[in-house]
N, C-alpha and C. Protein backbone atom coordinates (compact mmCIF):
# COMPACT_ATOMS: atom_id res chain seq x y z
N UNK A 1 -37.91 38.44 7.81
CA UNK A 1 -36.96 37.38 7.67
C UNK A 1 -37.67 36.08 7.30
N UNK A 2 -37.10 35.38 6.56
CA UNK A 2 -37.32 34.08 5.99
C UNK A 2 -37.58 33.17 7.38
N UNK A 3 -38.60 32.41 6.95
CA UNK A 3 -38.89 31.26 8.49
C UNK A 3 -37.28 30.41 8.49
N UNK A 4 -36.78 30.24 7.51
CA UNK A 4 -35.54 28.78 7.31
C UNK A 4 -34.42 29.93 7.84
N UNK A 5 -34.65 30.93 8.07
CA UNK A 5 -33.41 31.59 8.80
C UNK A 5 -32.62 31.67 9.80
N UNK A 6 -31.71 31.39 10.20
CA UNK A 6 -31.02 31.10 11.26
C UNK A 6 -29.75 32.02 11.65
N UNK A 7 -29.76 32.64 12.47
CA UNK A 7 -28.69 33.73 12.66
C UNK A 7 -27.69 33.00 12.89
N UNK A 8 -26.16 33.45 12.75
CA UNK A 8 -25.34 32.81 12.64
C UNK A 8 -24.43 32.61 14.10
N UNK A 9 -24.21 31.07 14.58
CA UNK A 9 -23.73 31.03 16.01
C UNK A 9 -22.20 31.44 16.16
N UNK A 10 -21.81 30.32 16.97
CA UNK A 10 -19.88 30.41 17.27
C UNK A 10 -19.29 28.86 16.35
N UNK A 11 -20.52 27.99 16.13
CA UNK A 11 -20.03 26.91 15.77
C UNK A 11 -19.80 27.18 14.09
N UNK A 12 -20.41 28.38 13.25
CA UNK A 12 -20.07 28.62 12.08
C UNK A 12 -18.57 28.96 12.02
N UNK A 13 -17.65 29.60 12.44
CA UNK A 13 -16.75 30.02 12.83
C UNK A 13 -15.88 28.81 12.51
N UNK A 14 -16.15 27.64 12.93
CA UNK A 14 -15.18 26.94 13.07
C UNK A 14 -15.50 26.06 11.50
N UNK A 15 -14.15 26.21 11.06
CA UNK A 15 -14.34 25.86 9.26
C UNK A 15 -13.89 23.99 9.29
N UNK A 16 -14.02 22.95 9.12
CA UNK A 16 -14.11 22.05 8.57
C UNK A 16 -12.75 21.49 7.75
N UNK A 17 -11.91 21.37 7.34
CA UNK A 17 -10.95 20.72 6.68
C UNK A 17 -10.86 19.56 5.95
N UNK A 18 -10.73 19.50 4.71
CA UNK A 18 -10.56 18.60 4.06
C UNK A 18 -9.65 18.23 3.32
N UNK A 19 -9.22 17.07 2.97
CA UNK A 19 -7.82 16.76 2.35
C UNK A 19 -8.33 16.15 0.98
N UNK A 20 -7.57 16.44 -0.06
CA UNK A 20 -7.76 15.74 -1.32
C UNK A 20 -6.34 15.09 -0.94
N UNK A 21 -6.42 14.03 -2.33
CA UNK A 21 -5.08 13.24 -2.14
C UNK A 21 -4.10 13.87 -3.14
N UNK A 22 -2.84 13.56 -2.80
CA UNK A 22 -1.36 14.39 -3.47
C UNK A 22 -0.99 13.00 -3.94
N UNK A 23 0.64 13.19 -4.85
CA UNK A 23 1.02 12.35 -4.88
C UNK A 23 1.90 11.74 -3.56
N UNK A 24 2.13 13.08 -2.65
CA UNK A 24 2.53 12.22 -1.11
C UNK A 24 1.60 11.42 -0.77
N UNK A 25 0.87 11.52 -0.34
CA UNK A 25 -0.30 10.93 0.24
C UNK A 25 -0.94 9.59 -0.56
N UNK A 26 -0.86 9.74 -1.77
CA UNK A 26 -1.16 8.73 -2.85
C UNK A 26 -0.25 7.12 -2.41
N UNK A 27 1.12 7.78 -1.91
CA UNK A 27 1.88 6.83 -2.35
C UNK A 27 2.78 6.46 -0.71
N UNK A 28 2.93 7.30 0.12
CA UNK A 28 3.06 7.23 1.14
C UNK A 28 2.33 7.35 2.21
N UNK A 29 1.37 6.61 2.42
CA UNK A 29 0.90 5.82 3.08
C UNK A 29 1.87 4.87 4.08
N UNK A 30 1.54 4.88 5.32
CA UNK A 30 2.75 4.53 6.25
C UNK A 30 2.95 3.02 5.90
N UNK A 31 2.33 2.58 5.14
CA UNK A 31 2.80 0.82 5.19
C UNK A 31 3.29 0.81 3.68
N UNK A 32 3.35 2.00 2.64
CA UNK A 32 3.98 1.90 1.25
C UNK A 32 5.15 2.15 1.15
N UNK A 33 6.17 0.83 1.87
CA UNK A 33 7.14 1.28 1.45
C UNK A 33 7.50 0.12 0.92
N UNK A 34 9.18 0.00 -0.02
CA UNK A 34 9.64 -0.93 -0.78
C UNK A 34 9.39 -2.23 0.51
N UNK A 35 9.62 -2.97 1.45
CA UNK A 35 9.83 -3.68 1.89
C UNK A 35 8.54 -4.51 1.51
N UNK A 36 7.05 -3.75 1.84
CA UNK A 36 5.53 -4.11 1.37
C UNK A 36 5.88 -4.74 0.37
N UNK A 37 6.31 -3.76 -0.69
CA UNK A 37 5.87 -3.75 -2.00
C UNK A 37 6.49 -5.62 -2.81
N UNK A 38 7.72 -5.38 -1.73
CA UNK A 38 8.88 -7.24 -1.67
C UNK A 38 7.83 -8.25 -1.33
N UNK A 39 7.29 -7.88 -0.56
CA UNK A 39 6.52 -8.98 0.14
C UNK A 39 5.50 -9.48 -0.13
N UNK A 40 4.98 -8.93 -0.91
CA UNK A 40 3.50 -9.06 -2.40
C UNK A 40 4.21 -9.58 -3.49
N UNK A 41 5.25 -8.98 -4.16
CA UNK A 41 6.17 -9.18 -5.29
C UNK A 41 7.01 -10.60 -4.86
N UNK A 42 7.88 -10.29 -4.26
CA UNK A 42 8.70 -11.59 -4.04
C UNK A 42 10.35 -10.98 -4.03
N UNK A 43 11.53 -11.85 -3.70
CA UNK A 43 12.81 -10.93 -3.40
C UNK A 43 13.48 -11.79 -4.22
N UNK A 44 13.25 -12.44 -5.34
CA UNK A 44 13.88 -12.78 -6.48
C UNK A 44 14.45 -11.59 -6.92
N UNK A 45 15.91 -12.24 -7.22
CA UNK A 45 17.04 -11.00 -7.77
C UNK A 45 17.51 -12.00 -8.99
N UNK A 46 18.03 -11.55 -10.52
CA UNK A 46 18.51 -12.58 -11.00
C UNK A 46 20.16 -11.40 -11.35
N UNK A 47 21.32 -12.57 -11.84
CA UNK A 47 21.89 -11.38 -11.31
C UNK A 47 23.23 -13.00 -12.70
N UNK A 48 24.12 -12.20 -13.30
CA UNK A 48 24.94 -12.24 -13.85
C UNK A 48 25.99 -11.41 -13.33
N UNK A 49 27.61 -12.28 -14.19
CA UNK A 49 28.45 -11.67 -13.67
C UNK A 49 29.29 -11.47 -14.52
N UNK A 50 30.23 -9.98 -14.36
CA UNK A 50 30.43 -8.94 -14.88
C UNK A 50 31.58 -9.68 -16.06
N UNK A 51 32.23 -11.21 -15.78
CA UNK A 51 33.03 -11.56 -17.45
C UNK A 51 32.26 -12.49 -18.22
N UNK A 52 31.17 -12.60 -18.10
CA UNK A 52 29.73 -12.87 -19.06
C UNK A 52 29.76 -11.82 -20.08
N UNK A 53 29.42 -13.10 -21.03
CA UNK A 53 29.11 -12.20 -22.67
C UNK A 53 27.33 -11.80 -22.71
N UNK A 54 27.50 -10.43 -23.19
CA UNK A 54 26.13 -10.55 -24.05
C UNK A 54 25.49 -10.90 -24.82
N UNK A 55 25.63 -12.22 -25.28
CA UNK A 55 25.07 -13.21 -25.60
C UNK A 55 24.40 -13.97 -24.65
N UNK A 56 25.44 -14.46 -23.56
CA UNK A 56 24.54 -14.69 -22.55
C UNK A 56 23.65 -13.85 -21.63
N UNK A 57 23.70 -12.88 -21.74
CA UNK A 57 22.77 -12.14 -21.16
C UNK A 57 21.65 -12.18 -21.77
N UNK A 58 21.60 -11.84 -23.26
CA UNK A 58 20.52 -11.62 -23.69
C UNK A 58 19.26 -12.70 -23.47
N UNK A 59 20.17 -14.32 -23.09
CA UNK A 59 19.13 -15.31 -23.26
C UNK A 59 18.74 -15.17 -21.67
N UNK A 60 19.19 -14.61 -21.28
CA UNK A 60 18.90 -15.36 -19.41
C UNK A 60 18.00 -13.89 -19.44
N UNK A 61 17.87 -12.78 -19.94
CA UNK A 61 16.82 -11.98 -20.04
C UNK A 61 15.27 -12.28 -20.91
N UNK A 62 15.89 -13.30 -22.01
CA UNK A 62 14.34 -13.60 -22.36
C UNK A 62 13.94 -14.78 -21.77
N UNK A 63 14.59 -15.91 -21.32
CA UNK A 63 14.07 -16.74 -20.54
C UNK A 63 13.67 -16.73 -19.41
N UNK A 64 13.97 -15.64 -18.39
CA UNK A 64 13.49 -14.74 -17.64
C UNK A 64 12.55 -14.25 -17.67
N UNK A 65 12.00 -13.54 -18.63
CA UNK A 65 11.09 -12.50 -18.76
C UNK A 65 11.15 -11.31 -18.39
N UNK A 66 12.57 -10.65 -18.14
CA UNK A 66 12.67 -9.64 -17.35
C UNK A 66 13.74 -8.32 -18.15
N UNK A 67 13.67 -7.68 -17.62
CA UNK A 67 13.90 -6.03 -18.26
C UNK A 67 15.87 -6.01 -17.92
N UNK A 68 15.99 -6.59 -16.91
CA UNK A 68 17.38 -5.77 -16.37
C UNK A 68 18.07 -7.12 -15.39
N UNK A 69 18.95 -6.64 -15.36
CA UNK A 69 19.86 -7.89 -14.73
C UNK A 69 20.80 -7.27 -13.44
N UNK A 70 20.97 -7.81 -12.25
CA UNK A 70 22.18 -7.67 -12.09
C UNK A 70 23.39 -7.84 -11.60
N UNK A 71 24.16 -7.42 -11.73
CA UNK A 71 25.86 -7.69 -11.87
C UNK A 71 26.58 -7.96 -10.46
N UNK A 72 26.95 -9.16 -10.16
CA UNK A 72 27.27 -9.82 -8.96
C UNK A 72 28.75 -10.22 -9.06
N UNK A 73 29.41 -9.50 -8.10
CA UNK A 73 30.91 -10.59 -8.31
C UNK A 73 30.90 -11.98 -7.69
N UNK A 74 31.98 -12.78 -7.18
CA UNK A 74 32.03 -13.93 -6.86
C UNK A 74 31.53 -14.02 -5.33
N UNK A 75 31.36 -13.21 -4.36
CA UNK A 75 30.55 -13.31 -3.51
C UNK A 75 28.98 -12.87 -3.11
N UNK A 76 28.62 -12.47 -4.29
CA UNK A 76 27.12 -11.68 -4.38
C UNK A 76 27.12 -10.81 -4.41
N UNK A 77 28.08 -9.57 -4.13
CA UNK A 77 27.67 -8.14 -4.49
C UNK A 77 27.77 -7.29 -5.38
N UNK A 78 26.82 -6.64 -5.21
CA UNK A 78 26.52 -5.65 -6.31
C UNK A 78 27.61 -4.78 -7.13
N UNK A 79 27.99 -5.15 -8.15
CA UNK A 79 28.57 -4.42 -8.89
C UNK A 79 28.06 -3.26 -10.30
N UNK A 80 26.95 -3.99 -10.60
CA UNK A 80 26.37 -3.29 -11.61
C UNK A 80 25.16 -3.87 -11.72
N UNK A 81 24.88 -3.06 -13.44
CA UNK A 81 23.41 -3.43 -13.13
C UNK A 81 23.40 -3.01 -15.11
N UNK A 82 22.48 -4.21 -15.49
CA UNK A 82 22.84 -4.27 -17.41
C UNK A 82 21.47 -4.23 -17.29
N UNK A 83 20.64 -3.50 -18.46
CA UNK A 83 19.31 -3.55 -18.58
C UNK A 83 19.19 -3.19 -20.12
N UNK A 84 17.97 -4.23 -20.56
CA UNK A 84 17.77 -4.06 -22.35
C UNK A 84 18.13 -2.94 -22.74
N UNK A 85 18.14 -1.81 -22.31
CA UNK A 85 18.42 -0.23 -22.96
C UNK A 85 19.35 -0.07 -23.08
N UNK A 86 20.15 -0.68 -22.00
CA UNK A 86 21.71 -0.40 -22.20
C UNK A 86 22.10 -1.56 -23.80
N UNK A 87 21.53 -2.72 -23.72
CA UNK A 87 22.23 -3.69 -24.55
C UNK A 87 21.80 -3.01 -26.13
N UNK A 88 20.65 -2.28 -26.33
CA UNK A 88 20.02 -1.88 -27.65
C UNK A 88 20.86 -0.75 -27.90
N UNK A 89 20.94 0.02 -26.93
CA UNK A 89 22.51 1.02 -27.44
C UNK A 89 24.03 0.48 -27.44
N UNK A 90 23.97 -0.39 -27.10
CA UNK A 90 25.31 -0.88 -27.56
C UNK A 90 25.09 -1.35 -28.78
N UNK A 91 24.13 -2.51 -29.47
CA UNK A 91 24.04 -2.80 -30.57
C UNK A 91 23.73 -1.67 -31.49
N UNK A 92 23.45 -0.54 -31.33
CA UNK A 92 23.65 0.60 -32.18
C UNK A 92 24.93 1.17 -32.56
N UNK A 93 25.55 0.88 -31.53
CA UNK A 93 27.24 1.42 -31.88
C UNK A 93 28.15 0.24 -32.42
N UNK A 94 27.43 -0.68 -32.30
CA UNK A 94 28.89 -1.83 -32.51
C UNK A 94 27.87 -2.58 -33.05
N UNK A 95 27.22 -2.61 -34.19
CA UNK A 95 26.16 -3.76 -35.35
C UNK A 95 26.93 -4.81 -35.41
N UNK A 96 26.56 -6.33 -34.98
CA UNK A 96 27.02 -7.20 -35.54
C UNK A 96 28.47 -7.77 -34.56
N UNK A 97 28.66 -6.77 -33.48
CA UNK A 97 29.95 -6.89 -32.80
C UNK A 97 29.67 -7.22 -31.38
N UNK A 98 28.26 -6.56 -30.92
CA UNK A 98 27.81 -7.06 -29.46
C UNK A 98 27.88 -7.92 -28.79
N UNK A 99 27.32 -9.24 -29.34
CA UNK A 99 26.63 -10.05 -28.97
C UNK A 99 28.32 -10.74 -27.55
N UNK A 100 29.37 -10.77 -28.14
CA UNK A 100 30.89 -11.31 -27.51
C UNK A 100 31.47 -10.36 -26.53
N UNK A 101 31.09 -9.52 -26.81
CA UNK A 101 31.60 -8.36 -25.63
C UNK A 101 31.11 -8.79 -24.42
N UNK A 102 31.64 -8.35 -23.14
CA UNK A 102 31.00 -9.01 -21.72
C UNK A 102 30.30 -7.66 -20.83
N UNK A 103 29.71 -8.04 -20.22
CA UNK A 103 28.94 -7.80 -19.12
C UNK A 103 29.12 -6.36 -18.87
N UNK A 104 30.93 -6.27 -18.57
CA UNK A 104 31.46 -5.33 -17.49
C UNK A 104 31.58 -4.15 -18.51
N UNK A 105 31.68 -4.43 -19.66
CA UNK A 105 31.99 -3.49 -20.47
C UNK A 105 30.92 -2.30 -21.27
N UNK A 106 29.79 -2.90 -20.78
CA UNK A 106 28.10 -1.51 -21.42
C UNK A 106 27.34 -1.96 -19.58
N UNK A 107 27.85 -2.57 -18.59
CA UNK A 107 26.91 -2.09 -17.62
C UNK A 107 27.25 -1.02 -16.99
N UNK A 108 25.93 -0.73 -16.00
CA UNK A 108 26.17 0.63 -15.61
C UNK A 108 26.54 0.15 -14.04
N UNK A 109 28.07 0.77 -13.56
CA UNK A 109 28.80 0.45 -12.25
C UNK A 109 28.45 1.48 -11.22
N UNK A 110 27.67 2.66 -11.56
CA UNK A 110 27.79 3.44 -10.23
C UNK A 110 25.82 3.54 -10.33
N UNK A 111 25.38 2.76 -9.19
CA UNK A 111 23.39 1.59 -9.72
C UNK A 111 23.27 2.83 -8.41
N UNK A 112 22.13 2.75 -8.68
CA UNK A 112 21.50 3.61 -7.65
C UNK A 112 20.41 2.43 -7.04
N UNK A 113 20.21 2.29 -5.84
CA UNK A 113 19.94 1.68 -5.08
C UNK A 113 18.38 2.09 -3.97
N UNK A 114 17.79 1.77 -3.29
CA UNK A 114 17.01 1.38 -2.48
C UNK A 114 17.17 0.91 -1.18
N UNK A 115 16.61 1.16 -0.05
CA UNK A 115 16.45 0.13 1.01
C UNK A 115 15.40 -0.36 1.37
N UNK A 116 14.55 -1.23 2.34
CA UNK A 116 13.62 -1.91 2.31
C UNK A 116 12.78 -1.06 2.99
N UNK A 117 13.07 -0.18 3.84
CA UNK A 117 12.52 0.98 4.73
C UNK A 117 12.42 2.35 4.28
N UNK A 118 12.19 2.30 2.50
CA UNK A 118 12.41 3.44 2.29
C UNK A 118 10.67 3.53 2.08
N UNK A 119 10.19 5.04 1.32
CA UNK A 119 9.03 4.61 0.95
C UNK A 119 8.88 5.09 -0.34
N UNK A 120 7.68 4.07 -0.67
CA UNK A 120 7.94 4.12 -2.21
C UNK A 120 7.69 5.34 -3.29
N UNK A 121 7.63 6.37 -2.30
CA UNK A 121 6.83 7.45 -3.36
C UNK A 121 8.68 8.17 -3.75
N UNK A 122 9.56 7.97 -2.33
CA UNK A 122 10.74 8.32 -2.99
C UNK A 122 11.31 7.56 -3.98
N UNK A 123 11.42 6.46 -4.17
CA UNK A 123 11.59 5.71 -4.69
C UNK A 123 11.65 5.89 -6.28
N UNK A 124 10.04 6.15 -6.17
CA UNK A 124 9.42 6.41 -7.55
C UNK A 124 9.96 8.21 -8.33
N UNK A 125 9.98 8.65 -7.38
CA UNK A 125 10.15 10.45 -7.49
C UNK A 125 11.74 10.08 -8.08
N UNK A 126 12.93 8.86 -7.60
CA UNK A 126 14.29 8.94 -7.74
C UNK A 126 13.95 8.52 -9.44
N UNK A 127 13.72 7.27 -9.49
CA UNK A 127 13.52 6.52 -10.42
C UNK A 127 12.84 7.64 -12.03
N UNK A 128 12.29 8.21 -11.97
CA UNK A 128 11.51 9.02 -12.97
C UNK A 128 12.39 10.17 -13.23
N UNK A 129 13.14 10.81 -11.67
CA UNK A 129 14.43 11.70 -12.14
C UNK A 129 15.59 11.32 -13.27
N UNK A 130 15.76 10.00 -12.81
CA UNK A 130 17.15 9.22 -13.32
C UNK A 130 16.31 8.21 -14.62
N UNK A 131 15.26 8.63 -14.72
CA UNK A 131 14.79 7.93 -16.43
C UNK A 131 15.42 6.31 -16.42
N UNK A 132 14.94 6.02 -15.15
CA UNK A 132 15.54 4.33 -14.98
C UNK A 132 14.40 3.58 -14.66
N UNK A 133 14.20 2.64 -14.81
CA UNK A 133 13.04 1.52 -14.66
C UNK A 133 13.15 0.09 -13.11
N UNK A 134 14.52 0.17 -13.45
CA UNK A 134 14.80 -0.45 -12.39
C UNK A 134 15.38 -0.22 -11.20
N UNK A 135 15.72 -0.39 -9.68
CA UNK A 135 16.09 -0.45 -9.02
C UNK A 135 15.92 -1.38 -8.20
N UNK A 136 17.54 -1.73 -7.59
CA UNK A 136 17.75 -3.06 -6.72
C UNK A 136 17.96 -2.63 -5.26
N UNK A 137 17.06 -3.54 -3.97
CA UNK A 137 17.42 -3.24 -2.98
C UNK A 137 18.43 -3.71 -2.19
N UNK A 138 19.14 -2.72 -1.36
CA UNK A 138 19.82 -3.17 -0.72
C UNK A 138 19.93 -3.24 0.87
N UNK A 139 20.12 -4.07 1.41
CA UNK A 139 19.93 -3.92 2.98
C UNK A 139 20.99 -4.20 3.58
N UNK A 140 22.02 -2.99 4.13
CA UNK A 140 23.22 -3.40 4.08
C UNK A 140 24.23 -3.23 3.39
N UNK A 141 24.85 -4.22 2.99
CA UNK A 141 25.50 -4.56 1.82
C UNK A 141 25.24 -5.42 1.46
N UNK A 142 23.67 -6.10 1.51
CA UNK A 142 23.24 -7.21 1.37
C UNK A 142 22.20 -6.95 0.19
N UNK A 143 22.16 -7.39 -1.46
CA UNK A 143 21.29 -7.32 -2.29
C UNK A 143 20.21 -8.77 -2.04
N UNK A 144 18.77 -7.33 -1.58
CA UNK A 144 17.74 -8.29 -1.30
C UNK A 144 16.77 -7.97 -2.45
N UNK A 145 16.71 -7.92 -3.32
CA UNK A 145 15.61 -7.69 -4.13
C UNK A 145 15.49 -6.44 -5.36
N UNK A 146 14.63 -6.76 -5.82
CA UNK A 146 14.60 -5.57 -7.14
C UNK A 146 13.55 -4.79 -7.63
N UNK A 147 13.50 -3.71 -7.37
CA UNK A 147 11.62 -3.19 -8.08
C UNK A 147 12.22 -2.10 -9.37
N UNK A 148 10.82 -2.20 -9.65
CA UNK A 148 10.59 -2.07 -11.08
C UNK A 148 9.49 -0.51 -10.90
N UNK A 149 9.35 0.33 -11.96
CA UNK A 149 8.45 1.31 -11.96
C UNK A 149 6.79 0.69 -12.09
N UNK A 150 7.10 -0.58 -13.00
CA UNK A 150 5.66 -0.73 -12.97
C UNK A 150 5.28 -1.53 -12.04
N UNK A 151 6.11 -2.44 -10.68
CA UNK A 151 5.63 -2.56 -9.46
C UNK A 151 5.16 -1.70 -8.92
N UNK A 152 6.14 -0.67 -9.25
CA UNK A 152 5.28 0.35 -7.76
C UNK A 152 3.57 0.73 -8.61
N UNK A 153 3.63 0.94 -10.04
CA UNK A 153 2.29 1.33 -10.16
C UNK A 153 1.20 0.34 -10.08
N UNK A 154 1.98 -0.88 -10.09
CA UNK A 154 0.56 -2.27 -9.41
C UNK A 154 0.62 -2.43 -8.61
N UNK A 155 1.52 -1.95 -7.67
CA UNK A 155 0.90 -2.46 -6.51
C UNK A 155 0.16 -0.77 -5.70
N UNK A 156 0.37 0.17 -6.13
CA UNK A 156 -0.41 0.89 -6.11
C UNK A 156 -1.76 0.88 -6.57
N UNK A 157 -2.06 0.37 -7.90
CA UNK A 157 -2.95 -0.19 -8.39
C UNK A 157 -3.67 -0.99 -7.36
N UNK A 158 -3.21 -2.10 -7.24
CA UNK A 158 -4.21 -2.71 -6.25
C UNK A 158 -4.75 -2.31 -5.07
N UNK A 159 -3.77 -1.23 -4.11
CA UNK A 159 -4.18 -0.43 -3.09
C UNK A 159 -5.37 -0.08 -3.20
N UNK A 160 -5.82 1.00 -4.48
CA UNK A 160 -6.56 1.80 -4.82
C UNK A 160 -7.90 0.70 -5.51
N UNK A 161 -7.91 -0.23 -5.61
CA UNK A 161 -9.13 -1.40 -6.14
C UNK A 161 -9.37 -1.69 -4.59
N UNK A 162 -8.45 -2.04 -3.53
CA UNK A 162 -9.01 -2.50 -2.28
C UNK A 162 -9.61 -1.13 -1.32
N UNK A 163 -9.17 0.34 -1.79
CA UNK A 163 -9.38 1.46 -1.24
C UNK A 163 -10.87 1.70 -2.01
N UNK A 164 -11.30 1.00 -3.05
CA UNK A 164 -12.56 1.24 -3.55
C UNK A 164 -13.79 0.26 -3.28
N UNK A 165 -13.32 -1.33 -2.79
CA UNK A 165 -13.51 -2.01 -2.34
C UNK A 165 -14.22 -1.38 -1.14
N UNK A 166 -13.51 -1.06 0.06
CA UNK A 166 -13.75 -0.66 1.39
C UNK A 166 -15.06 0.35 1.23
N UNK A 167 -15.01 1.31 0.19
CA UNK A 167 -15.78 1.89 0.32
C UNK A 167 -16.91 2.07 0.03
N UNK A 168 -17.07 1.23 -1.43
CA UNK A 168 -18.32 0.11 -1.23
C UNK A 168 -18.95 -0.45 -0.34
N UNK A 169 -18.19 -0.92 -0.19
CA UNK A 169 -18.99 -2.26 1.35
C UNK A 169 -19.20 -1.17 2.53
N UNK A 170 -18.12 0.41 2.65
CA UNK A 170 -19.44 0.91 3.80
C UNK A 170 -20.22 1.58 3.33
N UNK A 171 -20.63 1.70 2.08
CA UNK A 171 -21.43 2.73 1.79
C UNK A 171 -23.17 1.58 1.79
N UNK A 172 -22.76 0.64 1.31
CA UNK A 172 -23.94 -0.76 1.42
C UNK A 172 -23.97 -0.99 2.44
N UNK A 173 -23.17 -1.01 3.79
CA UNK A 173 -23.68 -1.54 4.52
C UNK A 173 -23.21 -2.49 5.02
């Protein structure tokens, strides 16, 4: 027998476990949920209402800077929800006729929604089903805020720069 040989004990027996990361695990993380994600981002909602022309929409979306709007009656709630995709297919069907039409008439009334306690990997898993970019939260019947697909991937993003961070600094010391 080889001198480096070692017969085998009871402690071989016992196998070791290791986890790679999933996209559960990636993204649910017990503190990743939409409420985090508000609280880095901010709970700015901008929000038009449903006998508004698309004309005006279109400007309060580029002066904005933002993708999607949404649709508030006279006490704040959620009625819909208008986003550039919807307005570029309407101007495909009606050239030249869009711009006067209102609000209520190309938004979409049945919005799929969020709560602040959800977490974001469902979120993201709903959002990619339903080929939608946006979603608005709600708490309640109370519209608190709005995320976006590419929030969740920056602020995932940044997770993963401070998760590389950490591990730097213990690997130095």
């Amino acid at each position: 027998m080889p001198a480096s040989y070692q017969a085998p004990s009871r402690k071989d027996a016992e196998k070791s476990s290791t986890y790679s990361q999933s996209a559960d695990t990636n993204l649910a993380a017990g503190n990743a949920t939409v409420a985090r994600l508000l609280d880095g981002k901010g709970r700015d909602v901008f929000s038009i209402r449903p006998d508004e022309t698309l004309e005006t929409t279109v400007k309060v979306l580029r002066d904005k800077g933002i993708g999607a709007l949404m649709v508030t009656d006279g006490s704040g709630a959620l009625v819909g929800i208008l986003s550039e995709r919807d307005i570029v297919r309407k101007l495909a069907e009606t050239p030249g006729q869009t711009l006067p039409q209102k609000v209520s008439d190309i938004m979409t009334a049945n919005v799929e929604t969020c709560a602040p306690d959800d977490p974001l990997i469902s979120v993201l898993k709903r959002m990619s089903a339903g080929k939608f970019r946006h979603m608005p939260v709600v708490e309640g019947e109370r519209l608190v805020g709005m995320i976006t697909i590419g929030d969740v991937v920056n602020h995932r993003l940044i997770e993963l720069e401070h998760e590389a961070l950490q591990l730097k600094q213990l690997i130095v010391g």
